[in-house]
Protein backbone atom coordinates (compact mmCIF):
# COMPACT_ATOMS: atom_id res chain seq x y z
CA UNK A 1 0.00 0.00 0.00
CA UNK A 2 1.23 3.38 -0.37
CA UNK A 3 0.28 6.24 1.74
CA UNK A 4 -0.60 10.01 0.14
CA UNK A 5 1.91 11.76 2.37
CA UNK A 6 4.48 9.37 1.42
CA UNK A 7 4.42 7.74 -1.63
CA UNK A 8 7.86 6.63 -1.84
CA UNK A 9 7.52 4.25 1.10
CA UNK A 10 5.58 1.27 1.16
CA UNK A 11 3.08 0.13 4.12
CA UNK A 12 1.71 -2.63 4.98
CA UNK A 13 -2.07 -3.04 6.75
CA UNK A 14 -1.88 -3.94 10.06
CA UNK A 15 -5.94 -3.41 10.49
CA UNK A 16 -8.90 -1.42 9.15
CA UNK A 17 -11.47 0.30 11.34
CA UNK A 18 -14.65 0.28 9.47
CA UNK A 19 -16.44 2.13 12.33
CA UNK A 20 -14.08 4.94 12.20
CA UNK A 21 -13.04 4.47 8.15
CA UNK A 22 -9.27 4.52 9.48
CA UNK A 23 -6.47 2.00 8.13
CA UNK A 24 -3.51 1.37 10.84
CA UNK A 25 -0.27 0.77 8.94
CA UNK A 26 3.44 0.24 9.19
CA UNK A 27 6.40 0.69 7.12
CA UNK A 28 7.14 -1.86 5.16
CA UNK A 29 9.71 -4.27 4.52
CA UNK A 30 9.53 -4.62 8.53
CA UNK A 31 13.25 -4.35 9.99
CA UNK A 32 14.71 -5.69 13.28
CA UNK A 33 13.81 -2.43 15.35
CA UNK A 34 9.87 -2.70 15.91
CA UNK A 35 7.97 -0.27 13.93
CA UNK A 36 5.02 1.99 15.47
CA UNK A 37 2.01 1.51 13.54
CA UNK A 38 -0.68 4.50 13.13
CA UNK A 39 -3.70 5.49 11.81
CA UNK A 40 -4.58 7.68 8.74
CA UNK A 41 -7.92 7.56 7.16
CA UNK A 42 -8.71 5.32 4.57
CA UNK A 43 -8.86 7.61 1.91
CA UNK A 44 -5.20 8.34 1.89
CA UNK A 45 -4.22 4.95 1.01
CA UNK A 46 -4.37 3.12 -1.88
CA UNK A 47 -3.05 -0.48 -3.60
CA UNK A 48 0.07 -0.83 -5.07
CA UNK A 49 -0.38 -1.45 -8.69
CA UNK A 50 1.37 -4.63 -8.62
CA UNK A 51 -0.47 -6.13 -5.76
CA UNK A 52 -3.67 -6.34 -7.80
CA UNK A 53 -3.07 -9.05 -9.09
């Protein structure tokens, strides 16, 4: 997934809060050092083309 106020990075979807229309994510590839996750609304993220496959 990338994220609108970083679209060089990729994230990956940890969860999606339909009540609130949030999407936690991560940076992704993960890396030894634990990564925070946090919210952004759903809006602002979108597939990678080449996941859709």
């Amino acid at each position: 997934m990338s994220y609108s106020s970083s679209p060089d990075a990729t994230y990956q979807v940890v969860s999606v809060d339909d009540f609130s229309d949030c999407v936690w994510l991560r940076r992704f590839p993960l890396s030894p050092v634990r990564l925070p996750t946090f919210s952004v609304a759903a809006d602002q993220v979108q597939p990678i083309a080449s996941e859709m496959r």
